[in-house]
C-alpha atoms as a PDB file:
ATOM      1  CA  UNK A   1      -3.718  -5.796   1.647  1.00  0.00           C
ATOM      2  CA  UNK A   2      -5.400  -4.662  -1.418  1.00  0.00           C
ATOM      3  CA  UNK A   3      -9.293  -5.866  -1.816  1.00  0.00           C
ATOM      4  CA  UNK A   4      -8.496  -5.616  -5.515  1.00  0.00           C
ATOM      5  CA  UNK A   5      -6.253  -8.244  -6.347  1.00  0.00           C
ATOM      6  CA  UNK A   6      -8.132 -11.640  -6.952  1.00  0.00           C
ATOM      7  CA  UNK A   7      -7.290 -14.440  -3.912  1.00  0.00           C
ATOM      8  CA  UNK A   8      -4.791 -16.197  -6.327  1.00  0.00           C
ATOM      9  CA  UNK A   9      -2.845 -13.514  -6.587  1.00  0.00           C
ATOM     10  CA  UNK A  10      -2.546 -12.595  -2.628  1.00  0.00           C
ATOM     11  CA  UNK A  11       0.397 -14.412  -1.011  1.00  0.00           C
ATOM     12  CA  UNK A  12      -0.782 -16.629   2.219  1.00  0.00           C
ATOM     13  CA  UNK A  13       1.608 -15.543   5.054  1.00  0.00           C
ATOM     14  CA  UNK A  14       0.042 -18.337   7.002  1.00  0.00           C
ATOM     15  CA  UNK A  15       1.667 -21.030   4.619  1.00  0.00           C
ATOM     16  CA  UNK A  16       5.057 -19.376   4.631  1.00  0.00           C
ATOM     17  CA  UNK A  17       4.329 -19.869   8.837  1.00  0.00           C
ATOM     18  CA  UNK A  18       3.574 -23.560   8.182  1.00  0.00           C
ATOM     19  CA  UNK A  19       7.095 -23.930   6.378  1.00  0.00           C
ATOM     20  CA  UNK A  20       9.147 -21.951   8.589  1.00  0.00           C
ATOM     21  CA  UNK A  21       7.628 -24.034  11.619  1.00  0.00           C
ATOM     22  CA  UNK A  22       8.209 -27.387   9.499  1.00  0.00           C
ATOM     23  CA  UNK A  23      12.338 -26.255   9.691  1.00  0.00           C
ATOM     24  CA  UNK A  24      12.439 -25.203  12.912  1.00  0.00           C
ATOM     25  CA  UNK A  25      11.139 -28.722  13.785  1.00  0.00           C
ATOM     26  CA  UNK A  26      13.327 -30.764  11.474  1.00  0.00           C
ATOM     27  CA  UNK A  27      16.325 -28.488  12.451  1.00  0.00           C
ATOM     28  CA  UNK A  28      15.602 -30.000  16.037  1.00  0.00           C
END
Protein backbone atom coordinates (compact mmCIF):
# COMPACT_ATOMS: atom_id res chain seq x y z
CA UNK A 1 0.00 0.00 0.00
CA UNK A 2 1.53 3.18 -1.03
CA UNK A 3 2.70 5.62 2.04
CA UNK A 4 2.04 8.35 -0.51
CA UNK A 5 -1.47 8.55 -1.04
CA UNK A 6 -3.25 10.68 1.74
CA UNK A 7 -5.68 8.27 4.21
CA UNK A 8 -8.79 9.52 2.24
CA UNK A 9 -7.73 8.25 -0.64
CA UNK A 10 -6.70 4.53 0.67
CA UNK A 11 -9.67 2.13 0.48
CA UNK A 12 -10.45 0.40 4.11
CA UNK A 13 -10.60 -3.38 3.35
CA UNK A 14 -11.78 -3.71 6.89
CA UNK A 15 -15.17 -1.88 6.03
CA UNK A 16 -15.73 -3.85 2.86
CA UNK A 17 -15.25 -6.99 5.75
CA UNK A 18 -17.91 -5.30 7.91
CA UNK A 19 -20.41 -5.35 4.81
CA UNK A 20 -19.70 -8.63 3.49
CA UNK A 21 -20.20 -10.06 7.17
CA UNK A 22 -23.51 -7.82 7.50
CA UNK A 23 -24.89 -10.18 4.20
CA UNK A 24 -23.73 -13.20 5.21
CA UNK A 25 -25.78 -12.59 8.41
CA UNK A 26 -28.94 -11.22 6.85
CA UNK A 27 -28.66 -13.96 4.11
CA UNK A 28 -29.09 -16.36 7.23
Amino acid sequence: MPSSLPGSQVPHPTLDAVDLVEKTLRNE
